[in-house]
Protein backbone atom coordinates (compact mmCIF):
# COMPACT_ATOMS: atom_id res chain seq x y z
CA UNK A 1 15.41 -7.62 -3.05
CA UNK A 2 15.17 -8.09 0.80
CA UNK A 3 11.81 -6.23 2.12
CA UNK A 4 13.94 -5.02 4.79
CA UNK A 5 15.56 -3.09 1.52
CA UNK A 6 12.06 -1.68 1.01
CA UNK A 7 11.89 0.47 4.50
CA UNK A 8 12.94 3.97 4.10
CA UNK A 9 12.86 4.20 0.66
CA UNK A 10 11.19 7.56 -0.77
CA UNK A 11 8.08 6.69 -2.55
CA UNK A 12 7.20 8.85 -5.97
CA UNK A 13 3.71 9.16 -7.53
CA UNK A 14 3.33 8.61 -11.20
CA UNK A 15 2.03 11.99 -10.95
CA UNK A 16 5.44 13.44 -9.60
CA UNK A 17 4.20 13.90 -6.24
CA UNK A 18 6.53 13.07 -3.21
CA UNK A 19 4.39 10.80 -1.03
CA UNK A 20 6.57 10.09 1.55
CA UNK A 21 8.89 7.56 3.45
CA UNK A 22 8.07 3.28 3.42
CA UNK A 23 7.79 2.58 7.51
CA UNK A 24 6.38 -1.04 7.14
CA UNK A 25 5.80 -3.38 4.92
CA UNK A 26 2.47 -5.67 5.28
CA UNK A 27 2.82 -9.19 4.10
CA UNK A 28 0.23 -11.84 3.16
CA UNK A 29 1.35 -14.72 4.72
CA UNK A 30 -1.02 -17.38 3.42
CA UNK A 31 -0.49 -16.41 0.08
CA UNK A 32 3.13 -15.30 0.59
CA UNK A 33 3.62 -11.86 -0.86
CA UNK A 34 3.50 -8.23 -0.17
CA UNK A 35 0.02 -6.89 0.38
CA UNK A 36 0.85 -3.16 0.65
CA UNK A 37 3.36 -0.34 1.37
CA UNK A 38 2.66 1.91 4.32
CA UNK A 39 4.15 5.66 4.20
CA UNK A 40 4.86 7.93 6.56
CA UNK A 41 3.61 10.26 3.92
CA UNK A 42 5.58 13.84 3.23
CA UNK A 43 3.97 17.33 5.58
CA UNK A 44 2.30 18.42 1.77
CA UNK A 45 1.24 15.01 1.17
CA UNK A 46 -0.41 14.69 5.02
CA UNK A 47 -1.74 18.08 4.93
CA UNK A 48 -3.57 17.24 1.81
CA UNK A 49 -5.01 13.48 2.96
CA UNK A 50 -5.49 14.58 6.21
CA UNK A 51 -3.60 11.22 6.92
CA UNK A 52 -0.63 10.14 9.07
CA UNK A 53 -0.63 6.76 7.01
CA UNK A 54 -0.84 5.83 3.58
CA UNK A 55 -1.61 2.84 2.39
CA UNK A 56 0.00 1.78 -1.00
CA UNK A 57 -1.35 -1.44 -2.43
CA UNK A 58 1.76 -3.56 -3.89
CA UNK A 59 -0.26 -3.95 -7.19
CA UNK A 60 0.55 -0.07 -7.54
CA UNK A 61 3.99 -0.13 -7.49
CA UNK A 62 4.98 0.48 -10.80
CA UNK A 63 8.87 0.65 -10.41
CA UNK A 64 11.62 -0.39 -7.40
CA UNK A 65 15.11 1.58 -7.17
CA UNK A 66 16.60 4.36 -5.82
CA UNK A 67 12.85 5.41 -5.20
CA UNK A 68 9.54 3.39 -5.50
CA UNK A 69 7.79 4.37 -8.43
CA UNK A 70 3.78 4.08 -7.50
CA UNK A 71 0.55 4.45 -9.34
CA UNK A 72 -1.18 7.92 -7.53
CA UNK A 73 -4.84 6.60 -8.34
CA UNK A 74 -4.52 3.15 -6.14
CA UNK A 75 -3.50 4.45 -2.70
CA UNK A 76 -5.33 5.46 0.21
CA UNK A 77 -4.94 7.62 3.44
CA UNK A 78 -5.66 5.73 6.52
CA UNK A 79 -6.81 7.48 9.02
């Protein structure tokens, strides 16, 4: 999978919540990897985080396909 593959997907919670939309991707260059996921998270999800960014650690993701799966109790709102 191409990371470019990554932006725009819909991102799920474990917890069946709708997070929101992937707008970037942040890589770790020295160690050449992802680092994290960053959503343009959904109105209910940004109403509740009081966030326009969430930050999804890659070691979260539990799942990549028509949606990425993630792990609810690893991300954080950036505010």
């Amino acid at each position: 999978m191409r990371v470019s593959e990554l932006l725009q997907r819909h991102v799920i919670t474990n917890r069946g919540h709708d997070l929101g939309t992937v707008m970037e991707v942040e890589l770790a260059w020295k160690d050449k990897c992802i680092k994290a996921l960053l959503v343009q998270p959904s109105k209910e999800y940004a109403q509740q985080v009081k966030a326009d960014v969430v930050e999804v650690p890659w070691s979260s993701v539990l799942a990549v396909g028509k949606y990425v799966l993630v792990d609810e109790s690893k991300i954080r709102p950036r505010r």
